[in-house]
PDB file of N, CA and C in Angstrom:
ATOM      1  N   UNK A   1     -10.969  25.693  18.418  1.00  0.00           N
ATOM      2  CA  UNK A   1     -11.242  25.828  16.998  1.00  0.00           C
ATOM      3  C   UNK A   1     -11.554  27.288  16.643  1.00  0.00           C
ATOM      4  N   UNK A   2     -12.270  27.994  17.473  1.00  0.00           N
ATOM      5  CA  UNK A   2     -12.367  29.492  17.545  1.00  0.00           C
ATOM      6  C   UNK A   2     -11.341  30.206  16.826  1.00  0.00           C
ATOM      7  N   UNK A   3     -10.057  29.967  17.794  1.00  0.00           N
ATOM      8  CA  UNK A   3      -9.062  30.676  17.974  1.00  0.00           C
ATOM      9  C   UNK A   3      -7.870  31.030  16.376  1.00  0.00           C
ATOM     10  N   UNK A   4      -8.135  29.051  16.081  1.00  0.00           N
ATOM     11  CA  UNK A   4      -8.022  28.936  14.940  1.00  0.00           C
ATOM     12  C   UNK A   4      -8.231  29.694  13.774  1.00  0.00           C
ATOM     13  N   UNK A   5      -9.855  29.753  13.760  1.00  0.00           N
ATOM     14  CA  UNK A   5     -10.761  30.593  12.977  1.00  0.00           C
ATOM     15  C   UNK A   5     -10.460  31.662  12.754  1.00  0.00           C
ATOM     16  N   UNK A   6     -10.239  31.815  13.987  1.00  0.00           N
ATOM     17  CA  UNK A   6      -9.921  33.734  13.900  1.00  0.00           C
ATOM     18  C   UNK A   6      -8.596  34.633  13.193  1.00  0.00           C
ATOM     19  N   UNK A   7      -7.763  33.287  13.697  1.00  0.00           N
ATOM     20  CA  UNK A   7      -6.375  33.196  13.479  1.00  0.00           C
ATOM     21  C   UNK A   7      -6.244  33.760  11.053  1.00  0.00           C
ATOM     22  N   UNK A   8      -6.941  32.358  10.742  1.00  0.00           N
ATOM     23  CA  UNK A   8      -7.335  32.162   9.651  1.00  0.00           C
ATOM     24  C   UNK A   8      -7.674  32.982   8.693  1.00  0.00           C
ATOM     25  N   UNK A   9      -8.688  33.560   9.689  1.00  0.00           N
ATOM     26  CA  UNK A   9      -9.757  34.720   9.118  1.00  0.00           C
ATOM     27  C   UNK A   9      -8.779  36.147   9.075  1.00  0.00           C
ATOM     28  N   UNK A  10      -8.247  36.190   9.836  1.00  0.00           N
ATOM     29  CA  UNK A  10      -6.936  37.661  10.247  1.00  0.00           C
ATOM     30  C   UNK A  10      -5.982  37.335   9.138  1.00  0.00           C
ATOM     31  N   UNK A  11      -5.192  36.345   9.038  1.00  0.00           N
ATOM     32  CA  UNK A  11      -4.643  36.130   8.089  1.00  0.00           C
ATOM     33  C   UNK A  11      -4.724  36.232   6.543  1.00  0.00           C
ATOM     34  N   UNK A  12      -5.760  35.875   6.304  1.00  0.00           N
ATOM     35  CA  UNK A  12      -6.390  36.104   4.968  1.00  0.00           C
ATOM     36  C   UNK A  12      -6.868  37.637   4.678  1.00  0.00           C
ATOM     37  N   UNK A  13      -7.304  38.148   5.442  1.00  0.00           N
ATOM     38  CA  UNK A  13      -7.594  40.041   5.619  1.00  0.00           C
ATOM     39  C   UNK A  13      -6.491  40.678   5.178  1.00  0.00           C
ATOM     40  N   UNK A  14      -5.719  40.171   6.040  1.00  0.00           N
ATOM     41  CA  UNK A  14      -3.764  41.194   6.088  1.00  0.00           C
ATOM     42  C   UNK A  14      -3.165  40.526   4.627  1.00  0.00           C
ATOM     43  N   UNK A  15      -3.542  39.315   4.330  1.00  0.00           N
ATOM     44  CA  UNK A  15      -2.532  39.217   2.751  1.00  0.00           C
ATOM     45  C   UNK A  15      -3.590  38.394   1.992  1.00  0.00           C
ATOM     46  N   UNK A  16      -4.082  39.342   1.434  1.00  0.00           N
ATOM     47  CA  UNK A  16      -5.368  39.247   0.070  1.00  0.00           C
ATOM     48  C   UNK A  16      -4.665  38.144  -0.816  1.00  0.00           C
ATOM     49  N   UNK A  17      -3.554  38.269  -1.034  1.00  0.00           N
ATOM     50  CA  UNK A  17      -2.880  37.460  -2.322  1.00  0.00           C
ATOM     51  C   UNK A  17      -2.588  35.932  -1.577  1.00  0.00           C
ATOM     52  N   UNK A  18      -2.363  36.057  -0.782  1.00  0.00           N
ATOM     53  CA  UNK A  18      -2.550  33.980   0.016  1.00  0.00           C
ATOM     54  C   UNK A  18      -3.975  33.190  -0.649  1.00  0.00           C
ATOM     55  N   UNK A  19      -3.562  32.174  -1.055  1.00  0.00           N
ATOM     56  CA  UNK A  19      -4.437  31.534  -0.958  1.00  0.00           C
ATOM     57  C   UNK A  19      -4.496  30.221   0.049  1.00  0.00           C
ATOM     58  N   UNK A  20      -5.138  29.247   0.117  1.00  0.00           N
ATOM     59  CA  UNK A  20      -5.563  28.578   1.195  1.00  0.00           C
ATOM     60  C   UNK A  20      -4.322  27.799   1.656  1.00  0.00           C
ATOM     61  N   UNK A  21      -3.739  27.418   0.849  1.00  0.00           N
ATOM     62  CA  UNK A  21      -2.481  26.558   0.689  1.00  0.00           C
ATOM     63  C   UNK A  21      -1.474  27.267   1.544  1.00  0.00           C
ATOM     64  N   UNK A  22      -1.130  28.640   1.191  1.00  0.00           N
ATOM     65  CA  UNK A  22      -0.519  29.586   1.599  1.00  0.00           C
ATOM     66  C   UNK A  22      -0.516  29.824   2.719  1.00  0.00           C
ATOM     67  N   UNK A  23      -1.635  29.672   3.328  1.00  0.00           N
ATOM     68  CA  UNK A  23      -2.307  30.405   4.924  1.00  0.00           C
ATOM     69  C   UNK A  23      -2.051  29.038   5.650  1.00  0.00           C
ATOM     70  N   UNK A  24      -2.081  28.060   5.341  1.00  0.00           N
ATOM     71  CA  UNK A  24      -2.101  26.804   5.691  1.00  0.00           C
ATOM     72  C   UNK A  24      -0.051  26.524   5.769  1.00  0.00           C
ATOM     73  N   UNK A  25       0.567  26.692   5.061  1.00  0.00           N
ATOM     74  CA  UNK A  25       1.595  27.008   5.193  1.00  0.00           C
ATOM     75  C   UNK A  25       2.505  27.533   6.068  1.00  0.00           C
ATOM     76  N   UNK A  26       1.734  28.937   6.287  1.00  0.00           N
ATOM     77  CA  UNK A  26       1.783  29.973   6.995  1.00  0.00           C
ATOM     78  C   UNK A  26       1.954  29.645   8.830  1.00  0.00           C
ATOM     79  N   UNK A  27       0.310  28.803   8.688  1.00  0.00           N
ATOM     80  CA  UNK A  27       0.092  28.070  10.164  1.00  0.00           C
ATOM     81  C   UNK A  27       1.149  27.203  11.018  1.00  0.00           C
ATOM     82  N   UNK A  28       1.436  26.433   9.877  1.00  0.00           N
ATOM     83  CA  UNK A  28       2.290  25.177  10.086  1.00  0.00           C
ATOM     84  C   UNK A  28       3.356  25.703  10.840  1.00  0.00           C
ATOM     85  N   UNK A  29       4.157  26.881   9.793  1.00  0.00           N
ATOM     86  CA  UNK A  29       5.321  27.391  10.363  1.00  0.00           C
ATOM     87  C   UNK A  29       5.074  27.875  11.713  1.00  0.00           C
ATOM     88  N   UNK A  30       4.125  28.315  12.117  1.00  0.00           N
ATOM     89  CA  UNK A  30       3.251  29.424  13.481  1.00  0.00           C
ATOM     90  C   UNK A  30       3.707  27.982  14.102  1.00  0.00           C
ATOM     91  N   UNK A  31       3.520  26.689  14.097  1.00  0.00           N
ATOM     92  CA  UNK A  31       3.196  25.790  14.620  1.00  0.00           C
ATOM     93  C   UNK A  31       1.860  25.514  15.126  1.00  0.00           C
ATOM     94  N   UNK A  32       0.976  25.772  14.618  1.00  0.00           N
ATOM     95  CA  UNK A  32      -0.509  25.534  14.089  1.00  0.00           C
ATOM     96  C   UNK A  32      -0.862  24.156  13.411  1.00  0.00           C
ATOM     97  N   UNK A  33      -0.975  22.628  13.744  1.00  0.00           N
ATOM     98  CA  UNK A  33      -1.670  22.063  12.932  1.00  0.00           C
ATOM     99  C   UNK A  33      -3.121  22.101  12.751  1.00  0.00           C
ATOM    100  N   UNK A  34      -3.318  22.202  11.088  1.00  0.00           N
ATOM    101  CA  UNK A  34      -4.422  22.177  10.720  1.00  0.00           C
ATOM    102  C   UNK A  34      -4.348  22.127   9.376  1.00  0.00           C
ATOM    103  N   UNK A  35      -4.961  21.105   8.381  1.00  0.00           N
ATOM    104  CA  UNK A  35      -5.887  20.726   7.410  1.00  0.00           C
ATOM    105  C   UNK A  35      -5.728  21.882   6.023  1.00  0.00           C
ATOM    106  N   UNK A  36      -5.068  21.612   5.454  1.00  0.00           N
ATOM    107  CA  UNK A  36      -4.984  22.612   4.334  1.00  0.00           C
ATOM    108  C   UNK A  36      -6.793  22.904   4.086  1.00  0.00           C
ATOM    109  N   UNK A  37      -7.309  21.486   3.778  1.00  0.00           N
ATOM    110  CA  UNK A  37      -8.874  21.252   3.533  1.00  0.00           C
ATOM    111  C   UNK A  37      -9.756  22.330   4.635  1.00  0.00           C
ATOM    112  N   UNK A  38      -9.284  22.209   5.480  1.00  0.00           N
ATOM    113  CA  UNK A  38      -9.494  22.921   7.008  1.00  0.00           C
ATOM    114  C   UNK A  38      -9.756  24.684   6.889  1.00  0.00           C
ATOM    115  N   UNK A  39      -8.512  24.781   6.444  1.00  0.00           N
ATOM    116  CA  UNK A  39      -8.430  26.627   6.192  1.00  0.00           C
ATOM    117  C   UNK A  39      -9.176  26.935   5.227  1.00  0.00           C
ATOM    118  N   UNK A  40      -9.358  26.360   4.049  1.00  0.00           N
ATOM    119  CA  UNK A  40      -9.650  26.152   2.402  1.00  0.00           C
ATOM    120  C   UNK A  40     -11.729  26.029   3.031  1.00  0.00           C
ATOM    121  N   UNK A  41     -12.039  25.522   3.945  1.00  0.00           N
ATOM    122  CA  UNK A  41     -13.347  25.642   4.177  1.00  0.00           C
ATOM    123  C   UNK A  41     -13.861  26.433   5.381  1.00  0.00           C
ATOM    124  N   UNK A  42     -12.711  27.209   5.900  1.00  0.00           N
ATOM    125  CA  UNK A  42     -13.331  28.612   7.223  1.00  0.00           C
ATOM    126  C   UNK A  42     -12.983  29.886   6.456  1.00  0.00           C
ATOM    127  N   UNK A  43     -12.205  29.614   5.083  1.00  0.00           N
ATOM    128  CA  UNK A  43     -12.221  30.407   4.288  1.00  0.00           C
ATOM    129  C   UNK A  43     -13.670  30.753   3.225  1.00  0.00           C
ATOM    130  N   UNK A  44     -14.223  29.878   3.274  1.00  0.00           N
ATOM    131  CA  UNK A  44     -15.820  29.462   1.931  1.00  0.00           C
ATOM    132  C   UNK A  44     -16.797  29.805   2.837  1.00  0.00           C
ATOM    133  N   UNK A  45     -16.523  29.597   4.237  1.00  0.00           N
ATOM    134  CA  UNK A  45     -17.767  29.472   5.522  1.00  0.00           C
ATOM    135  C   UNK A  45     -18.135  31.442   5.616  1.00  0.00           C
ATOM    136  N   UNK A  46     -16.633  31.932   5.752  1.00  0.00           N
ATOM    137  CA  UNK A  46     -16.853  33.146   5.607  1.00  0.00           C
ATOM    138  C   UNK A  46     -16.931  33.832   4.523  1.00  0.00           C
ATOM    139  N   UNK A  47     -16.903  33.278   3.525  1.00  0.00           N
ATOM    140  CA  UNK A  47     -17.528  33.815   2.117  1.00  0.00           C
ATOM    141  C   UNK A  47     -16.246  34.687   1.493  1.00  0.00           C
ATOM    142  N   UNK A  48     -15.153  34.072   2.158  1.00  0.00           N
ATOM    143  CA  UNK A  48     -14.077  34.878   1.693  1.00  0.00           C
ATOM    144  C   UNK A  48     -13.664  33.846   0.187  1.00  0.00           C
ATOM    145  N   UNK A  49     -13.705  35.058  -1.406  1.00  0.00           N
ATOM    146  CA  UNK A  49     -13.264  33.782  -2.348  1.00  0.00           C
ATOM    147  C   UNK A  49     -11.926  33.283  -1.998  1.00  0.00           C
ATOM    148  N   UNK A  50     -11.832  32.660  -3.173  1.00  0.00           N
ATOM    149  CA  UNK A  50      -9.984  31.797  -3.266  1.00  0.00           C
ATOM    150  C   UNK A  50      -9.125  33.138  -3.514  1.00  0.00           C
ATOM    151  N   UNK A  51      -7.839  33.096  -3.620  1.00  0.00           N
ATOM    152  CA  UNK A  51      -7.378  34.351  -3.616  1.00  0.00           C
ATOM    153  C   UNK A  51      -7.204  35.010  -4.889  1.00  0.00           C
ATOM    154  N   UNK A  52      -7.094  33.851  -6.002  1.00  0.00           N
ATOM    155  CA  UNK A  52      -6.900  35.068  -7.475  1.00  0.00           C
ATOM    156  C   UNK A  52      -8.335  36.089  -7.686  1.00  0.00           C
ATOM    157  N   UNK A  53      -9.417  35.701  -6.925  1.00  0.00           N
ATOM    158  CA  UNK A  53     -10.802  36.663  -7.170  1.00  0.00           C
ATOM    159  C   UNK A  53     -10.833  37.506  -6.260  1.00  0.00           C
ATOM    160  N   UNK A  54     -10.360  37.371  -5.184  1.00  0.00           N
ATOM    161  CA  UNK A  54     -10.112  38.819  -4.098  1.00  0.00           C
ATOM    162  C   UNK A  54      -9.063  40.034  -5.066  1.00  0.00           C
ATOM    163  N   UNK A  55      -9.589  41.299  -4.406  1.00  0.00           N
ATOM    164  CA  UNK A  55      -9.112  42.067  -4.946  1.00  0.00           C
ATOM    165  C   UNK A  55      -7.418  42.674  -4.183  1.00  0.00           C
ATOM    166  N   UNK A  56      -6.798  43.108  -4.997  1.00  0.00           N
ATOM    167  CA  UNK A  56      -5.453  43.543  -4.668  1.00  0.00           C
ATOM    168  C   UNK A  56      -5.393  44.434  -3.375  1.00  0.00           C
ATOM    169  N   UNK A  57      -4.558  44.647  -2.603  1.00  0.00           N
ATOM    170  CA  UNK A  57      -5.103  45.171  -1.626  1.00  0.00           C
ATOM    171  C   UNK A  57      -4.151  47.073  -2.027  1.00  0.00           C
ATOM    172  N   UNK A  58      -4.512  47.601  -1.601  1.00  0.00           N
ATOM    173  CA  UNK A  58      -4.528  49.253  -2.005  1.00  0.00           C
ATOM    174  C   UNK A  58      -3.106  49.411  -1.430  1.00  0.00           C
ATOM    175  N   UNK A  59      -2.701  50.593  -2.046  1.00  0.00           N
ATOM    176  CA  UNK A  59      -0.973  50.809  -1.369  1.00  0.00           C
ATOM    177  C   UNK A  59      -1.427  51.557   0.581  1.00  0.00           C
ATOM    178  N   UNK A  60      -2.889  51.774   0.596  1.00  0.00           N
ATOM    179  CA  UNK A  60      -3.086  52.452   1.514  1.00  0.00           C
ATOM    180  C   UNK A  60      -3.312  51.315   3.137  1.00  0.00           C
ATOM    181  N   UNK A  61      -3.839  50.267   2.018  1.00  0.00           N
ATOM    182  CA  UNK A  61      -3.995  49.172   2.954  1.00  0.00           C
ATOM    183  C   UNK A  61      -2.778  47.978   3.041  1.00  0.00           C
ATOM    184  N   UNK A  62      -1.324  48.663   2.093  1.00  0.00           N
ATOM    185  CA  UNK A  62      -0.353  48.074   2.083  1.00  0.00           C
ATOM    186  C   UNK A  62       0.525  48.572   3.358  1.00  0.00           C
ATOM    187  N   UNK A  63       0.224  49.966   3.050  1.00  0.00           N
ATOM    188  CA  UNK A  63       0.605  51.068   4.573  1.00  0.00           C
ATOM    189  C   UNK A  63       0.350  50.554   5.873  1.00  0.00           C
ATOM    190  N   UNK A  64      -0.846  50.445   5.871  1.00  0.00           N
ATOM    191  CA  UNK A  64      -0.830  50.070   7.066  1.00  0.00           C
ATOM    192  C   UNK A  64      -1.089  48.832   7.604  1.00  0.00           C
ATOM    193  N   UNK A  65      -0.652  48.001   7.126  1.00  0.00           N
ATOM    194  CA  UNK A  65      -0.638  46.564   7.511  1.00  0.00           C
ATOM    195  C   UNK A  65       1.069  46.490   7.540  1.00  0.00           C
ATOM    196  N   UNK A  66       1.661  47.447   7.057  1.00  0.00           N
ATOM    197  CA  UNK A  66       3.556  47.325   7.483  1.00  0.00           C
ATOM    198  C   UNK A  66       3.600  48.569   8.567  1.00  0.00           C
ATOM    199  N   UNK A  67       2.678  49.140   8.864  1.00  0.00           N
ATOM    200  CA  UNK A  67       3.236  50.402  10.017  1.00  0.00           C
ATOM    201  C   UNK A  67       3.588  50.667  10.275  1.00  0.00           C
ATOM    202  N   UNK A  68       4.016  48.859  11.445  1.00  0.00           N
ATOM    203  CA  UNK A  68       4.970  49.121  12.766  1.00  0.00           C
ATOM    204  C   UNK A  68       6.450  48.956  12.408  1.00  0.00           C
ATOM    205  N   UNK A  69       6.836  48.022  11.006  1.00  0.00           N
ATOM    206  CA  UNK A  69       7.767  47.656  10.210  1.00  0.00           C
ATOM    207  C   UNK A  69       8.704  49.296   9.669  1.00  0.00           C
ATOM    208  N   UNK A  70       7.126  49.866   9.299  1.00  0.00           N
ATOM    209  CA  UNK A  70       7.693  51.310   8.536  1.00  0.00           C
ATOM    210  C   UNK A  70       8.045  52.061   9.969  1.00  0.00           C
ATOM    211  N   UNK A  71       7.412  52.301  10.946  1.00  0.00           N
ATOM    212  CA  UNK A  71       7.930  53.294  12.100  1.00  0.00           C
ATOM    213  C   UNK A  71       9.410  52.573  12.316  1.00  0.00           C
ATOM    214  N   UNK A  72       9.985  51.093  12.750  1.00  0.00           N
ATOM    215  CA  UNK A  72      10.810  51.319  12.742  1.00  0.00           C
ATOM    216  C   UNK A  72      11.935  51.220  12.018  1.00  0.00           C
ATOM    217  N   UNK A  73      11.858  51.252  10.637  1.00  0.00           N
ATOM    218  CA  UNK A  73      12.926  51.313   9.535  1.00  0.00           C
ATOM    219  C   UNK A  73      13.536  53.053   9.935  1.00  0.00           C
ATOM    220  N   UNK A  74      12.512  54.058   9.878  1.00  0.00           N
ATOM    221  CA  UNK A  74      12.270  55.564   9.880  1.00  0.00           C
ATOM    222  C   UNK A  74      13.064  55.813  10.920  1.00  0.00           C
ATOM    223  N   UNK A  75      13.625  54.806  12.442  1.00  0.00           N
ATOM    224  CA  UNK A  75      14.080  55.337  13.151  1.00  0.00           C
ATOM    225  C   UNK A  75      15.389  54.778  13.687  1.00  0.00           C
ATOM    226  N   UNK A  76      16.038  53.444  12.767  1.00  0.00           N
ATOM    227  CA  UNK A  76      16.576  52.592  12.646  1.00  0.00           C
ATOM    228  C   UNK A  76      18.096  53.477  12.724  1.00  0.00           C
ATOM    229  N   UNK A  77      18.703  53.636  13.838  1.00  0.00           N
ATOM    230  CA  UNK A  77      20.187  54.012  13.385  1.00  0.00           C
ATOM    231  C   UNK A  77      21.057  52.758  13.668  1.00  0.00           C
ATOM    232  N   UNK A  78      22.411  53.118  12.985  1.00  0.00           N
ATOM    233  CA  UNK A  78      23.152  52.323  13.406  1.00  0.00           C
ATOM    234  C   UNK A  78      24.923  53.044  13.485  1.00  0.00           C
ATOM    235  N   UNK A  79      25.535  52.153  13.941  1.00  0.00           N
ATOM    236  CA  UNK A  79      26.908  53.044  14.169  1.00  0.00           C
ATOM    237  C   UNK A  79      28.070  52.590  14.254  1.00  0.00           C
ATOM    238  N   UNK A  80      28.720  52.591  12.733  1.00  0.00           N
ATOM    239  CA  UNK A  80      29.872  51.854  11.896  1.00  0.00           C
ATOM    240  C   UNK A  80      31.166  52.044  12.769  1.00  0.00           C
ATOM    241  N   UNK A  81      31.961  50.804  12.423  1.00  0.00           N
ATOM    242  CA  UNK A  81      33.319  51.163  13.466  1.00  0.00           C
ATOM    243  C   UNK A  81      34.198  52.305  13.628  1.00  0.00           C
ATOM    244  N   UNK A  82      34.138  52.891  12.400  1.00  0.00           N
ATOM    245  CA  UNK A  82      34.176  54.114  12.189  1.00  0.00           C
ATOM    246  C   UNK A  82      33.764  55.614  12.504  1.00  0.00           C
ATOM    247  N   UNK A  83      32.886  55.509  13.522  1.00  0.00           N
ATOM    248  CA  UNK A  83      32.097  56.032  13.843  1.00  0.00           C
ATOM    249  C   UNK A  83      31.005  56.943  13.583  1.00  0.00           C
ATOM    250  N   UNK A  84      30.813  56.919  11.762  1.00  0.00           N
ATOM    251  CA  UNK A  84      29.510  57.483  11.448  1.00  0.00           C
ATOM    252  C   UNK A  84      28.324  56.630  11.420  1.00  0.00           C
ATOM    253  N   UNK A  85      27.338  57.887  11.312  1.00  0.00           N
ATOM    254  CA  UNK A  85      26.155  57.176  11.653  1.00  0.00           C
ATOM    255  C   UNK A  85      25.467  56.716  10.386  1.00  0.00           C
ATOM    256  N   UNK A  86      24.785  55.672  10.041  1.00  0.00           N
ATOM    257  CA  UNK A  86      23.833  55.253   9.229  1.00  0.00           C
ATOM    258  C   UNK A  86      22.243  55.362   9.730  1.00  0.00           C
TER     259      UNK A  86
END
C-alpha cells in the first residue's frame, strides 16, 4: 500500500491539473488496481486539494518535469532516403 501511496503522491506533484479520477485512470493503465475512492482519499490524507484549487504549475516546473523528453528531442536526428539529415 506504501508503494501505492507513493506512486499516487508522485503523480499528483508531476501533473497539478489531474484530478483524482485522472490519476486513478492513469494507474489502471500502469496496471495498478486501485479505488478511484482510494486515490481521491491518499490524496485528502496528504492535504493535497482536488485539482481545480491546486495551482498551475510554472513553465519552470513544466521544464523540468519534460527534461529528459526535451534532451532528447534537442538531439533527435534522423536520415531520409535521400540522404539528408533532419
Amino acid at each position: 500500500m506504501r508503494s501505492i501511496r507513493a506512486l499516487v503522491l508522485r503523480l499528483a506533484r508531476e501533473s497539478p491539473a489531474w484530478g483524482y479520477r485522472r490519476l486513478h485512470g492513469e494507474l489502471l493503465v500502469g496496471g495498478v488496481k486501485v479505488a478511484a475512492s482510494t486515490v481521491g482519499e491518499i490524496l485528502k490524507d496528504a492535504g493535497i486539494p482536488p485539482a481545480p484549487e491546486r495551482t498551475s504549475s510554472t513553465w519552470a516546473g513544466f521544464l523540468r518535469s519534460q527534461e529528459d523528453a526535451l534532451l532528447a528531442c534537442d538531439f533527435f536526428e534522423t536520415v531520409t532516403l535521400s540522404g539528408a539529415r533532419l
